[in-house]
Protein backbone atom coordinates (compact mmCIF):
# COMPACT_ATOMS: atom_id res chain seq x y z
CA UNK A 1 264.30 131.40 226.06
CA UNK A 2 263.17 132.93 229.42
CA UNK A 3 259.81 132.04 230.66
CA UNK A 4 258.53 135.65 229.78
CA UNK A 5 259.54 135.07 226.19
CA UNK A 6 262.64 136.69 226.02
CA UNK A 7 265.48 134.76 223.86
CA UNK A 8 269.13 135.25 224.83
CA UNK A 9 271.54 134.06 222.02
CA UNK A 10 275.45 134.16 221.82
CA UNK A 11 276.72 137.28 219.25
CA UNK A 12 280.02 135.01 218.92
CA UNK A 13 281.60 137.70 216.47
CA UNK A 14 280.76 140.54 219.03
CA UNK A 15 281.76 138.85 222.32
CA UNK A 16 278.54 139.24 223.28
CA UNK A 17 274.85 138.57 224.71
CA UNK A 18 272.01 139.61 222.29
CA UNK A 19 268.67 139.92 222.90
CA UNK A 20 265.13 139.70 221.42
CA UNK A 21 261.82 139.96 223.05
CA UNK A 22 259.16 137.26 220.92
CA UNK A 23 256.13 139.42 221.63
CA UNK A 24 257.35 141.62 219.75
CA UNK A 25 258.27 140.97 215.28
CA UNK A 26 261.68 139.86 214.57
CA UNK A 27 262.86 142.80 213.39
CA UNK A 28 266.35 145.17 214.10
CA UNK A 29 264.56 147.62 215.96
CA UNK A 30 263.19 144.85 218.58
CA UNK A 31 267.00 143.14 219.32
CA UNK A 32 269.75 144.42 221.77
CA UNK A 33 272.83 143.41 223.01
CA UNK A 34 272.37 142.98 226.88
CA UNK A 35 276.29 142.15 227.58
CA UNK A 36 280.08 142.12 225.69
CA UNK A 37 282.90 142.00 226.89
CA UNK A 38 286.24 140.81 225.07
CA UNK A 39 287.73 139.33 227.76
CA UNK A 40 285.30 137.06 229.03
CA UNK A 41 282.97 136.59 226.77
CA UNK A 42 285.30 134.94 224.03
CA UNK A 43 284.00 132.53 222.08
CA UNK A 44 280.95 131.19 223.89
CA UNK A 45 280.16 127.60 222.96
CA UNK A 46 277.16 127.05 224.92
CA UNK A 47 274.52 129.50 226.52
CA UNK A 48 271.68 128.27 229.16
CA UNK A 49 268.74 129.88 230.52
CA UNK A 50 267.72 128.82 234.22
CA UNK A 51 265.53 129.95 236.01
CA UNK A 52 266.25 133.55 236.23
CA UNK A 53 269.78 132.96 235.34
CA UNK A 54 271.59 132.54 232.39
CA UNK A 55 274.75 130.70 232.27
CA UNK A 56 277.79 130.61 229.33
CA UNK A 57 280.44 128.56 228.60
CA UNK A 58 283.79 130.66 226.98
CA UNK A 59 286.76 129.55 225.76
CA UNK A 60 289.71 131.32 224.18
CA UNK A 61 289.20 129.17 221.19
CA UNK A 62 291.58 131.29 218.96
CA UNK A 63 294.43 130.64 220.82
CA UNK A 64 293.82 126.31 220.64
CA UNK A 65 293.37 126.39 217.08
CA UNK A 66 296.98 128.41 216.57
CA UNK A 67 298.27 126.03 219.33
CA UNK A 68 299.42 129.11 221.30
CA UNK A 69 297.18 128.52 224.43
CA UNK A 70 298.89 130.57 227.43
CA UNK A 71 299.42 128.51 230.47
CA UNK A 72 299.42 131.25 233.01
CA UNK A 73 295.95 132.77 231.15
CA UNK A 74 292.22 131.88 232.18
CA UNK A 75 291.45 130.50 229.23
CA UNK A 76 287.77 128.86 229.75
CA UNK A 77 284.99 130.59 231.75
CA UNK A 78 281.88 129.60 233.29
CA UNK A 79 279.99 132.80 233.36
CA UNK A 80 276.54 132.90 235.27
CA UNK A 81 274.24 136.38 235.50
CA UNK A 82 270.87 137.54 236.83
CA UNK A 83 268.10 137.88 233.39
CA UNK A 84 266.79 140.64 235.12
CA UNK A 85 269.87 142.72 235.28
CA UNK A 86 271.09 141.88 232.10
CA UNK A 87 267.64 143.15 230.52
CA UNK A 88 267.76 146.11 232.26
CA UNK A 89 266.88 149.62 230.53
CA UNK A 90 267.25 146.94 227.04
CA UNK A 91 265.14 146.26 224.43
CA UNK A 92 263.94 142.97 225.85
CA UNK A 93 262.95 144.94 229.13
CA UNK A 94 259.21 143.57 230.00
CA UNK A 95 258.81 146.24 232.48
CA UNK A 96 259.40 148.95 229.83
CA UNK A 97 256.59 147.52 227.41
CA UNK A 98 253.00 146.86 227.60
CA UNK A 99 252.26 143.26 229.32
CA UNK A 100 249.13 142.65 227.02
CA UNK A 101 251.46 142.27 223.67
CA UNK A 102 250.73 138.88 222.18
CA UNK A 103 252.78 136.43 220.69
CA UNK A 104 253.96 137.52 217.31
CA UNK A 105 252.98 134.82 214.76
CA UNK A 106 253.30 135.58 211.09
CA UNK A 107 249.92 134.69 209.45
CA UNK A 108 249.72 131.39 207.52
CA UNK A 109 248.36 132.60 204.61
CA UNK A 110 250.81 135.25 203.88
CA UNK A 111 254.05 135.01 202.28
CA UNK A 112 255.20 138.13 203.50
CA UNK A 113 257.92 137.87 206.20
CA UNK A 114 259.19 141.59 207.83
């Protein structure tokens, strides 16, 4: 999660970098996906926030488990991009939303999850 409150997550399925702003409820509306690509974005086995960076690990795991990995292929990445960039015009876009929005925190005494 970013300092501003802004968790990045891997869509594994999707090749691809989701989104969700926690000031705001955990709901469809409030995710995004902020990057995909299925090229370099395979199968990414570990995602890191820093600083105003996030980093990803991918690996053309597909190919290893069907013991067809290509020798002459890139076939692990280090990816590293800019959180500002990748939020851009998204969901998770601070600039784009009030700066006053509070935490979201589901009461304790109700049951009721949206």
């Amino acid at each position: 999660m970013t300092d501003s409150g802004v968790l990045l997550y891997s869509l594994v399925e999707q090749n691809a970098i989701g989104c969700w702003n926690s000031h705001l409820p955990f709901r469809k509306q409030n995710l995004d996906i902020v990057a995909k690509d299925d090229i370099t974005l395979q199968f990414q086995s570990g995602l890191k926030v820093y600083g105003n960076h996030i980093w990803t690990l991918s690996s053309r795991l597909q190919n290893y488990i069907v013991d067809e990995v290509p020798e002459n292929e890139v076939n692990y990445r280090i990816n590293v991009g800019r959180i500002s960039d990748l939020l851009r015009h998204s969901r998770c876009d601070l600039r784009q939303r009030p700066t006053d929005l509070p935490s979201f925190i589901y009461p304790s005494h109700s049951s009721q999850r949206p």
